[in-house]
C-alpha atoms as a PDB file:
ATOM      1  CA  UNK A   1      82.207 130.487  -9.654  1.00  0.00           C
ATOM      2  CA  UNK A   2      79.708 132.795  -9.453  1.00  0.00           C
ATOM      3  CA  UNK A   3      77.247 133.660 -12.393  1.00  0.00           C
ATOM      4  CA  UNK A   4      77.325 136.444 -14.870  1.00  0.00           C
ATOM      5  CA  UNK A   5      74.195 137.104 -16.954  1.00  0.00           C
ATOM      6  CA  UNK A   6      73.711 138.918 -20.186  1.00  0.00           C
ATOM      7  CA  UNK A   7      72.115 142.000 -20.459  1.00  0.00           C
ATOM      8  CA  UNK A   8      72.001 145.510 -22.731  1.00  0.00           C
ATOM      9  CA  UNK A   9      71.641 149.048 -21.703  1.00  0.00           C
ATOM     10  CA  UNK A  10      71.415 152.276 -24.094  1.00  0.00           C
ATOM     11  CA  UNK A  11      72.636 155.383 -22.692  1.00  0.00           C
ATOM     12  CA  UNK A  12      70.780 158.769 -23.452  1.00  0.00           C
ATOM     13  CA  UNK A  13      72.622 159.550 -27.001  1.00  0.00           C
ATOM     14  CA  UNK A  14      71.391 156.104 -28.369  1.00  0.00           C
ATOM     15  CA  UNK A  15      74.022 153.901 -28.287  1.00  0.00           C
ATOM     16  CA  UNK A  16      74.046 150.345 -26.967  1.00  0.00           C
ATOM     17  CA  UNK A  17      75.788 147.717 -25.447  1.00  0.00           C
ATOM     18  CA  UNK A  18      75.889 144.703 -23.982  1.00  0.00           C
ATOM     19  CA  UNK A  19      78.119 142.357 -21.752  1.00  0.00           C
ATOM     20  CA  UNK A  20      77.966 140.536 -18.695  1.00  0.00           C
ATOM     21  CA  UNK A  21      76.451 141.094 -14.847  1.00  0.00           C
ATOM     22  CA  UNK A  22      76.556 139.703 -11.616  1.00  0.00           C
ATOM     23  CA  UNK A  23      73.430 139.795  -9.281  1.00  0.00           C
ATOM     24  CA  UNK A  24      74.358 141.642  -5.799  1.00  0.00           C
ATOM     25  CA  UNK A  25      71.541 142.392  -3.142  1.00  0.00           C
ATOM     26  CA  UNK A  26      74.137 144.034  -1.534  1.00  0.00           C
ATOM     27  CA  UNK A  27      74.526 147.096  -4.384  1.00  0.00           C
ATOM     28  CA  UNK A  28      71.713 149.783  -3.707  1.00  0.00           C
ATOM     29  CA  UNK A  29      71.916 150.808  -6.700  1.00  0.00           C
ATOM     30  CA  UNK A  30      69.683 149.700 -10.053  1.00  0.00           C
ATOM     31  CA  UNK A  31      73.378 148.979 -12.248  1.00  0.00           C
ATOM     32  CA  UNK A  32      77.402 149.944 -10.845  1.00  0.00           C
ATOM     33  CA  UNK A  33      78.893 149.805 -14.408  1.00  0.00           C
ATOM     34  CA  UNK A  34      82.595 148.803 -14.070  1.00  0.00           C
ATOM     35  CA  UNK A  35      85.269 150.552 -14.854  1.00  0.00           C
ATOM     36  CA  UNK A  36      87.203 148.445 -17.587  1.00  0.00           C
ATOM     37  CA  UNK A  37      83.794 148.508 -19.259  1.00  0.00           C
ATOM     38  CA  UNK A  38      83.434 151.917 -19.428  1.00  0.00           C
ATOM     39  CA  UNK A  39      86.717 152.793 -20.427  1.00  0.00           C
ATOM     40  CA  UNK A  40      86.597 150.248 -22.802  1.00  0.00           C
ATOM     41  CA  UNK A  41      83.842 151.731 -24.217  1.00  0.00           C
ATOM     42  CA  UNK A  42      84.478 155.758 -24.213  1.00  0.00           C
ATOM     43  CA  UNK A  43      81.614 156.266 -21.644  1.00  0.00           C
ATOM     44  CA  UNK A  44      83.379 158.997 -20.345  1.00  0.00           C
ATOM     45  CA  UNK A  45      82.401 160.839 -24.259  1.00  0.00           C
ATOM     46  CA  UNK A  46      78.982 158.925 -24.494  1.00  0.00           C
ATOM     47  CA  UNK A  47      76.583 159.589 -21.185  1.00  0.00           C
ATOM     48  CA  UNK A  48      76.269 162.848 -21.474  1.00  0.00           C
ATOM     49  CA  UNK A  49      75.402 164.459 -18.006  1.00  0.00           C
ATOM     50  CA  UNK A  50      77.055 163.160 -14.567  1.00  0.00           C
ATOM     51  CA  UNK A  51      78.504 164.127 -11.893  1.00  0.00           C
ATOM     52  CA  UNK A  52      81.414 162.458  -9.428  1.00  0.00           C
ATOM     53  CA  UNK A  53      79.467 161.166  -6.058  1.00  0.00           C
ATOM     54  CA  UNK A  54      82.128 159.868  -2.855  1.00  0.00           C
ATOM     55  CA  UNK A  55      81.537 156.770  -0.412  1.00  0.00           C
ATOM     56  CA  UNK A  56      80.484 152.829  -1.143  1.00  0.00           C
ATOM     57  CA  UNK A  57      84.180 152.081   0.471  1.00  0.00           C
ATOM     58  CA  UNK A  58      84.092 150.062   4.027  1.00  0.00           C
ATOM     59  CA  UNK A  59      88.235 150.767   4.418  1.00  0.00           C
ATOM     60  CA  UNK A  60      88.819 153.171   1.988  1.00  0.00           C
ATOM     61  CA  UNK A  61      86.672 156.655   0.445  1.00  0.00           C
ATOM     62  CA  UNK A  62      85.873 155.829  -3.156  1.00  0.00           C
ATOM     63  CA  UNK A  63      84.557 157.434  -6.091  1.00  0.00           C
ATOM     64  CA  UNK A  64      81.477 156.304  -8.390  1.00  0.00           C
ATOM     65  CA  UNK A  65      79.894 158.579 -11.534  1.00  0.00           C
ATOM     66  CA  UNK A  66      76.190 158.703 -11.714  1.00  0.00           C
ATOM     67  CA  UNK A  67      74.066 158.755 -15.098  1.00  0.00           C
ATOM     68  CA  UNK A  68      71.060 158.729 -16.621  1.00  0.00           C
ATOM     69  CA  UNK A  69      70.433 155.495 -19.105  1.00  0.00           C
ATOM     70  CA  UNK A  70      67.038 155.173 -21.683  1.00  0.00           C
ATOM     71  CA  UNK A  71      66.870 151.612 -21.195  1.00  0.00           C
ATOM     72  CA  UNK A  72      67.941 148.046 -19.860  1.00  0.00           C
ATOM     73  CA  UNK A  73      67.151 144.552 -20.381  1.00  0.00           C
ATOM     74  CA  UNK A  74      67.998 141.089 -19.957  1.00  0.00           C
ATOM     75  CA  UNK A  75      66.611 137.767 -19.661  1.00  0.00           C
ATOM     76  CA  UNK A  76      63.699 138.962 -21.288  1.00  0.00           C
ATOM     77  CA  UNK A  77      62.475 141.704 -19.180  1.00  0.00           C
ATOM     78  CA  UNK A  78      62.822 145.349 -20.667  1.00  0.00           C
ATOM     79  CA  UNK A  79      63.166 148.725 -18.301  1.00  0.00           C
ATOM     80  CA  UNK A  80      63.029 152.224 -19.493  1.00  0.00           C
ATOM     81  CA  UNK A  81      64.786 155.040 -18.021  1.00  0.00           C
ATOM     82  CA  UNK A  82      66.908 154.776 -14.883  1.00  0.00           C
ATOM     83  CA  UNK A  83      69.737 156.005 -12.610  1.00  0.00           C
ATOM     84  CA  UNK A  84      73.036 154.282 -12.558  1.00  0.00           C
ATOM     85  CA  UNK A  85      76.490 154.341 -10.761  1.00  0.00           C
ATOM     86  CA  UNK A  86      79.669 153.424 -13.195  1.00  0.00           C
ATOM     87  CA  UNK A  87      83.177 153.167 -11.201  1.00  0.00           C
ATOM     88  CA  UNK A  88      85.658 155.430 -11.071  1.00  0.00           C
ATOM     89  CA  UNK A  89      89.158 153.633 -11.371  1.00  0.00           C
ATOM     90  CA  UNK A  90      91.578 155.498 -13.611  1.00  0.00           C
ATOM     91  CA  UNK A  91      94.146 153.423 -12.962  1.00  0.00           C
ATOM     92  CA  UNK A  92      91.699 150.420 -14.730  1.00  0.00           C
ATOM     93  CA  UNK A  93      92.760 148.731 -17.771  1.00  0.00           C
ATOM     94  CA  UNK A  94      90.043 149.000 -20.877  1.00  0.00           C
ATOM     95  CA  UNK A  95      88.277 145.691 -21.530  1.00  0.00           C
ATOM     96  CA  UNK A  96      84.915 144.700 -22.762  1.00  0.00           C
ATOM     97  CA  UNK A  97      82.623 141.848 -21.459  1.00  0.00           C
ATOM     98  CA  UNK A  98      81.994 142.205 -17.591  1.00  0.00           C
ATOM     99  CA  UNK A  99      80.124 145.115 -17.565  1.00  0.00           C
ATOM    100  CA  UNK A 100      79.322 145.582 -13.922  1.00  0.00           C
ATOM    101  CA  UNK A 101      76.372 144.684 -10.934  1.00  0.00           C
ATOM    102  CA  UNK A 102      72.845 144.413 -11.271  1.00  0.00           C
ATOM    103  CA  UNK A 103      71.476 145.884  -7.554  1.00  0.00           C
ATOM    104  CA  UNK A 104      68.365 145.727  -5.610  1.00  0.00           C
ATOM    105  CA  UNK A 105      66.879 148.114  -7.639  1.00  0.00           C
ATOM    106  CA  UNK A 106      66.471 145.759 -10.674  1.00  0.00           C
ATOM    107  CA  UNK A 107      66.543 142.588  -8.111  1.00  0.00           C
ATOM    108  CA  UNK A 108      63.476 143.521  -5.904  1.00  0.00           C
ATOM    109  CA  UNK A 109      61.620 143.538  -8.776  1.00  0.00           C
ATOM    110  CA  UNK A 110      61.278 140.167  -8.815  1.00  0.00           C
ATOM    111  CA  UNK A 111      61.342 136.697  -7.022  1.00  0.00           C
ATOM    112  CA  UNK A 112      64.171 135.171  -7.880  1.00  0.00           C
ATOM    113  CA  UNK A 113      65.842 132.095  -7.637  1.00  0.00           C
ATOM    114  CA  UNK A 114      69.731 131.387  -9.062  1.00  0.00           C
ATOM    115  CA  UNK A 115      70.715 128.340 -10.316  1.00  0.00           C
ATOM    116  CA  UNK A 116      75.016 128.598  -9.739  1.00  0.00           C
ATOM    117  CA  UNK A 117      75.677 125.159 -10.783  1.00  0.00           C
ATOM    118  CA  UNK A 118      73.948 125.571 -13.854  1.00  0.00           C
ATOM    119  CA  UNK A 119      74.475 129.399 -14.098  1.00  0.00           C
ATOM    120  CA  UNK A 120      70.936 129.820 -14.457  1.00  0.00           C
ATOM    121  CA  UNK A 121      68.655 132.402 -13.401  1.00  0.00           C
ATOM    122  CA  UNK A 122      64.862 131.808 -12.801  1.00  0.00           C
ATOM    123  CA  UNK A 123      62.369 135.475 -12.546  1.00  0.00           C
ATOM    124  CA  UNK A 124      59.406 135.833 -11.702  1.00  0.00           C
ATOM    125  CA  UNK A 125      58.143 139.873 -11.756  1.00  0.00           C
ATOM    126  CA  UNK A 126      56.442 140.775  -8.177  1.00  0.00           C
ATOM    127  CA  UNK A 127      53.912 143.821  -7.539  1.00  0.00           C
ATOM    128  CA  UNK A 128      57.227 146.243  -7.765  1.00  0.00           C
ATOM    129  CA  UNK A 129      57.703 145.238 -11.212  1.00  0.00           C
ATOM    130  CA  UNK A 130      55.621 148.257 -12.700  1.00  0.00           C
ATOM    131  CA  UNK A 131      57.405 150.797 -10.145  1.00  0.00           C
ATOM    132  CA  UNK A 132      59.193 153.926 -11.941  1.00  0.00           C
ATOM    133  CA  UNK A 133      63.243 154.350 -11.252  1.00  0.00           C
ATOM    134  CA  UNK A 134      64.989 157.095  -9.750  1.00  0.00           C
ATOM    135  CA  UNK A 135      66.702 159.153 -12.027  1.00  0.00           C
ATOM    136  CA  UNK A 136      69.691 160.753 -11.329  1.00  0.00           C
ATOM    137  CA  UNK A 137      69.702 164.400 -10.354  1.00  0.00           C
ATOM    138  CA  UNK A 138      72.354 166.664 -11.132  1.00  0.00           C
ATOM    139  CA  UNK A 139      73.250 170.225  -9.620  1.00  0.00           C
ATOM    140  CA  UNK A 140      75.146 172.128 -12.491  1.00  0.00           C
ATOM    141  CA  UNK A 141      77.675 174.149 -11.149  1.00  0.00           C
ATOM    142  CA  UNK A 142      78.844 177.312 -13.388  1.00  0.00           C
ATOM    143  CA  UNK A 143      77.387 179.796 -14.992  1.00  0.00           C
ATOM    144  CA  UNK A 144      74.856 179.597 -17.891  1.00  0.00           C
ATOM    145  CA  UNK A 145      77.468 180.751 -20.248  1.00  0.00           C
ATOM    146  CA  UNK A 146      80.290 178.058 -19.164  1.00  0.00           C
ATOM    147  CA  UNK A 147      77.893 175.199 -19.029  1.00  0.00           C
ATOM    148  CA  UNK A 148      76.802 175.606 -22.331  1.00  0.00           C
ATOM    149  CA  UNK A 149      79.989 176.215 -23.805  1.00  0.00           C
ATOM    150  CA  UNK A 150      81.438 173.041 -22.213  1.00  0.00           C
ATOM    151  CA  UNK A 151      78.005 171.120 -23.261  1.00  0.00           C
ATOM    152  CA  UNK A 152      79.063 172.344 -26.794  1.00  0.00           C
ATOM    153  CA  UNK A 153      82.748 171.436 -26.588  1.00  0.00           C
ATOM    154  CA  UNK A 154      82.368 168.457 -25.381  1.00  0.00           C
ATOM    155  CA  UNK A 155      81.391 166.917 -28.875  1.00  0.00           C
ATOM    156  CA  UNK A 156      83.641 168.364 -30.880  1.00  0.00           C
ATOM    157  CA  UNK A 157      86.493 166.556 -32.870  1.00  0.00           C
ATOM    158  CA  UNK A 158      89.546 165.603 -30.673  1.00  0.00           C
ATOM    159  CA  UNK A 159      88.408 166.752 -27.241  1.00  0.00           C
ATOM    160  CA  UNK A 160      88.271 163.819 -24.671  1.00  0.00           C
ATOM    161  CA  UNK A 161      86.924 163.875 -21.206  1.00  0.00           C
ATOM    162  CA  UNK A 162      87.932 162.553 -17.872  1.00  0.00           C
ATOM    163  CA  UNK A 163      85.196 161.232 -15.045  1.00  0.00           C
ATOM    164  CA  UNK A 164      85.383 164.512 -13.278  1.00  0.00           C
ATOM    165  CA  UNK A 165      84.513 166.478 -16.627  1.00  0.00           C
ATOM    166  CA  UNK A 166      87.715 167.938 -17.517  1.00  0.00           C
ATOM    167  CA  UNK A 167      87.715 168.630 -21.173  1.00  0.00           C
ATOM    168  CA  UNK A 168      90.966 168.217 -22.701  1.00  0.00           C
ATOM    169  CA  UNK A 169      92.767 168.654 -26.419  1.00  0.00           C
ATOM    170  CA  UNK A 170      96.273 167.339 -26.928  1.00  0.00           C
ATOM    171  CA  UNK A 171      98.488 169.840 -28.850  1.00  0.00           C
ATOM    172  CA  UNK A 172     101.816 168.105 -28.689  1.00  0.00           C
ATOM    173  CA  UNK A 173     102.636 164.785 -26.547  1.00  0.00           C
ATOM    174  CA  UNK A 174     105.930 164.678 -25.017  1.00  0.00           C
ATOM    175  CA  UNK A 175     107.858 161.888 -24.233  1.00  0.00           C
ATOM    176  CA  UNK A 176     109.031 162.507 -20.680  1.00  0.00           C
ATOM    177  CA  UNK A 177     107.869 160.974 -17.553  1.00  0.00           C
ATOM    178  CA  UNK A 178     105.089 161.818 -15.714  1.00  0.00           C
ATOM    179  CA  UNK A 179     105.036 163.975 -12.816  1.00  0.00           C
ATOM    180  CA  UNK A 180     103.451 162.540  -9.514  1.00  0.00           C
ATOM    181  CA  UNK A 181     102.130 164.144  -6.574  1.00  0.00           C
ATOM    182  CA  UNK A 182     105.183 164.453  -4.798  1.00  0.00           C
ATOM    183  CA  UNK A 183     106.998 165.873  -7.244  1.00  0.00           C
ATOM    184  CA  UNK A 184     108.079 169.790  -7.750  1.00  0.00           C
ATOM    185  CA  UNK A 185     106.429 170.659 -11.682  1.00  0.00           C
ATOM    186  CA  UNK A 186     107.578 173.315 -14.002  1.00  0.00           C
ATOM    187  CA  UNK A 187     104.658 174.710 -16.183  1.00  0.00           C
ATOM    188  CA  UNK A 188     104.130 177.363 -18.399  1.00  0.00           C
ATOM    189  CA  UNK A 189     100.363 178.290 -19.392  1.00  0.00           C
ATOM    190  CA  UNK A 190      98.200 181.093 -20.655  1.00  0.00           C
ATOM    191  CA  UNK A 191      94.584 181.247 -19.493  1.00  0.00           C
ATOM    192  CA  UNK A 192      91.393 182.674 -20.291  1.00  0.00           C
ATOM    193  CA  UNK A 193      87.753 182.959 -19.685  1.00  0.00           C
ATOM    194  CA  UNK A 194      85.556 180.874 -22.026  1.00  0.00           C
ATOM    195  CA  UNK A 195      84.764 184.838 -23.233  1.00  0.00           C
ATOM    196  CA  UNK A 196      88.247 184.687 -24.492  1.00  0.00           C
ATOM    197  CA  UNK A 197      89.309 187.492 -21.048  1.00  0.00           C
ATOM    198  CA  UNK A 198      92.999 186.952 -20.677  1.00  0.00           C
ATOM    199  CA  UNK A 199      94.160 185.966 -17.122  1.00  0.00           C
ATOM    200  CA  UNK A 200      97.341 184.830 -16.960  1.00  0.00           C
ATOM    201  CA  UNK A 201     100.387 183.793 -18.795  1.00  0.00           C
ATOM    202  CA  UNK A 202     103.667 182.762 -17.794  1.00  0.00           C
ATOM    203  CA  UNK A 203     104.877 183.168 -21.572  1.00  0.00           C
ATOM    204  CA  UNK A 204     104.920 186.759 -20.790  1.00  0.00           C
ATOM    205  CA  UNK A 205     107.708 186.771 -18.121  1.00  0.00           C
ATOM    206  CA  UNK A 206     109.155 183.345 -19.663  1.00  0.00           C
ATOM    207  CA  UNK A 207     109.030 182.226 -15.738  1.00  0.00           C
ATOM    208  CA  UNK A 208     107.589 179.220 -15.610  1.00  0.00           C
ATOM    209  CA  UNK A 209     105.018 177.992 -12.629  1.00  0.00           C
ATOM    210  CA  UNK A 210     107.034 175.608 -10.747  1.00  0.00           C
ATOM    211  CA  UNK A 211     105.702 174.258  -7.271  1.00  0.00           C
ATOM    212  CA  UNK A 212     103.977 171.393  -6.261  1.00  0.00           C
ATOM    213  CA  UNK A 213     100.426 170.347  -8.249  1.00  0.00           C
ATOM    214  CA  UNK A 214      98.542 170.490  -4.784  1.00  0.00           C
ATOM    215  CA  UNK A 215      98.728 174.301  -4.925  1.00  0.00           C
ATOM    216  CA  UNK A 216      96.982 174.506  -8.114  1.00  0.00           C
ATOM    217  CA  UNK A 217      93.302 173.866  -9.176  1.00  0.00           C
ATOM    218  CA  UNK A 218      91.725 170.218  -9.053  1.00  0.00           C
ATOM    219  CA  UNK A 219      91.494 170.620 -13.318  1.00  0.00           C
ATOM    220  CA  UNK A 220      95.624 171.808 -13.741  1.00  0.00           C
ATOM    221  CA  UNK A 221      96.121 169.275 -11.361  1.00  0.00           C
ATOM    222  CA  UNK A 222      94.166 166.071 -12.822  1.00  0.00           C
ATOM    223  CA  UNK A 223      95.668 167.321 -16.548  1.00  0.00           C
ATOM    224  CA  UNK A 224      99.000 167.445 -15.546  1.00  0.00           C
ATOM    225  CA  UNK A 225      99.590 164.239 -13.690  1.00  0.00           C
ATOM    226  CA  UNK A 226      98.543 162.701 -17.471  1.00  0.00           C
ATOM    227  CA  UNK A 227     100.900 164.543 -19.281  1.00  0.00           C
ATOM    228  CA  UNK A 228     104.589 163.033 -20.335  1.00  0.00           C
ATOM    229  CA  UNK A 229     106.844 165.369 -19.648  1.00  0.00           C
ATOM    230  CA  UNK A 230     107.290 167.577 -23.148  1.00  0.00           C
ATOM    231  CA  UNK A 231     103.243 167.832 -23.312  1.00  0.00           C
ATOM    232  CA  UNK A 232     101.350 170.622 -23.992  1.00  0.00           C
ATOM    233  CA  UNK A 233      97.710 170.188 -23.741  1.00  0.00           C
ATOM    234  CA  UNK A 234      94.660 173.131 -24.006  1.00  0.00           C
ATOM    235  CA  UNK A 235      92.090 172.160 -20.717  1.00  0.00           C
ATOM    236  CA  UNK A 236      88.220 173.364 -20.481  1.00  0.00           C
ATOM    237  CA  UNK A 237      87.825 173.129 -17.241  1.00  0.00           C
ATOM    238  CA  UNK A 238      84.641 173.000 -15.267  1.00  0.00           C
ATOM    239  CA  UNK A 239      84.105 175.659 -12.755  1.00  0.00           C
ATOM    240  CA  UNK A 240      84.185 172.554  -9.976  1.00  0.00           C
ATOM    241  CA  UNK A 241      87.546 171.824 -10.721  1.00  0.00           C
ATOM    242  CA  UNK A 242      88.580 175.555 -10.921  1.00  0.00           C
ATOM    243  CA  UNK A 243      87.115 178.185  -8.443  1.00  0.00           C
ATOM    244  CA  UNK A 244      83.382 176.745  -8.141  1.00  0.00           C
ATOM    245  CA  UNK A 245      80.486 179.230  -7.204  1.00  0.00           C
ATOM    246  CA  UNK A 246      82.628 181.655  -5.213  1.00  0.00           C
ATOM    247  CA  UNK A 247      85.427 182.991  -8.045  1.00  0.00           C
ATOM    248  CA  UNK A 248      88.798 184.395  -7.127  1.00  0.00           C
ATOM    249  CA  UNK A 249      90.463 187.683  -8.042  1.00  0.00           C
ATOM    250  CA  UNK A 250      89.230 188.445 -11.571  1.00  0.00           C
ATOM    251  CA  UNK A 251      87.557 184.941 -12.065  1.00  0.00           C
ATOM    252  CA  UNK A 252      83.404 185.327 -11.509  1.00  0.00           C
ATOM    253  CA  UNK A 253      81.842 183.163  -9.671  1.00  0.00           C
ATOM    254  CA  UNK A 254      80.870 179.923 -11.620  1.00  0.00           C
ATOM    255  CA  UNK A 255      83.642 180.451 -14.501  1.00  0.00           C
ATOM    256  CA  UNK A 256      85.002 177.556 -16.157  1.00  0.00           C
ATOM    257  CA  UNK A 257      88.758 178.295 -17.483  1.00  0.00           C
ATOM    258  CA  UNK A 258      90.984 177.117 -20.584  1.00  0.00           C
ATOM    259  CA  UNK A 259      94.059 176.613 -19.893  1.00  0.00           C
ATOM    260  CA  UNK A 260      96.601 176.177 -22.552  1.00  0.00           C
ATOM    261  CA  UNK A 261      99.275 174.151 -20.523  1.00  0.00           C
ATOM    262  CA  UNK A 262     102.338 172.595 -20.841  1.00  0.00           C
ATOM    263  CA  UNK A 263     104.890 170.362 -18.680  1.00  0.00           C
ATOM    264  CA  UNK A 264     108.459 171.551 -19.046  1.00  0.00           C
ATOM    265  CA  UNK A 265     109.817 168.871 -16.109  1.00  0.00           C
ATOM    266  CA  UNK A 266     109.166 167.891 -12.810  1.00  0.00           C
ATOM    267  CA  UNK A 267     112.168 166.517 -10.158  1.00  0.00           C
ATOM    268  CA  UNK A 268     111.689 164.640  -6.581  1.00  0.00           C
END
């Protein structure tokens, strides 16, 4: 069996934890948090800034968050500010203890030799011990006025947040099933600017949206494949997962959207 280590990290609000690694000089990366950890503990409400990065799949395109941490340590050795990489599984089950990889970030760092029948671990800090980490860099996209509203929102009482950065409140949870991709959906919703501009509202007419969720937005889309059937939900959306920098119709450019939405039913 191979080894796991203990170790602790504090994100950027503060808070820390601690669980288990495995060393893997095959991870580029400083830490890849996974993601029964991190749902386990409400990362998703606790890092702060990241953003949604593709690849690391050899069969198969997959999807890792990257984040800024204060500090690490284990075994001893202490580390200040780094990048990191959690995974993105939202199909993963919450549980606390395995917390992820250490990489070759942390790894070359140090000579190292690993004891596996004794699950021991023997460092020695090289000349790269001293060296800085990258941090991750982020490119915000929206407009000043949407970022800091979301920024704002995102701490208040009974929002929660997904790994892309949907912001989400629930208003009333139905008991129906879920719709899937493959499914035709009947919604209703009214939607605004974060300004409070009206856009649209299917209230008005009482003729609800119904089509397939690939012709909506990425944020509509995520939400409502969450949502029991019955559910009615109010979404802050990033401007990524609406219309991004280039706007539509009477949407600027950079605009994040609240939608208040609910799923009537969806059919095969």
């Amino acid at each position: 069996m191979i080894p796991r280590f203990p170790i602790s990290i504090t994100l950027d609000n503060g808070e820390s934890f601690s669980g288990r690694v495995m060393f893997d000089t095959g991870n580029a990366f400083s830490l890849l948090v996974s993601a029964p950890f991190s749902k386990f503990h409400n990362f998703n409400e606790k890092l702060g800034l990241t953003e949604t990065t593709s690849g690391r799949g050899l069969h198969a395109v997959t999807r890792d968050r990257v984040a800024n941490i204060q500090a690490l340590s284990f075994n001893g050795f202490k580390f200040g500010k780094m990048g990191i990489r959690l995974t993105v599984n939202d199909q993963a089950e919450p549980k606390d203890g395995y917390l992820g990889i250490l990489g070759i970030e942390i790894i070359k760092r140090f000579n190292v030799i690993l004891n596996y029948a004794q699950k021991r671990i023997y460092l020695k800090p090289n000349h790269l011990y001293q060296d800085s980490f990258s941090l991750a860099a982020f490119k915000k996209i929206g407009d000043p006025a949407s970022i800091t509203f979301l920024e704002n929102n995102r701490s208040k009482s009974g929002i929660h947040t997904t790994s892309s950065g949907l912001q989400y409140e629930v208003l009333k949870q139905g008991d129906g099933p879920k719709p899937t991709l493959s499914d035709r959906v009947a919604l209703h919703y009214k939607t605004t600017l974060v300004n409070g501009t009206k856009l649209w509202n299917t209230y008005d007419d009482q003729k609800p949206w119904i089509h397939h969720l690939d012709k909506t937005i990425e944020g509509v889309k995520e939400a409502a494949l969450l949502m029991p059937a019955g559910s009615k939900w109010k979404l802050y959306i990033p401007a990524a997962l609406a219309f991004g920098e280039s706007g539509y119709e009477q949407v600027p450019p950079g605009a994040a959207l609240i939608y208040e939405l609910e799923v009537l039913n969806s059919e095969k």
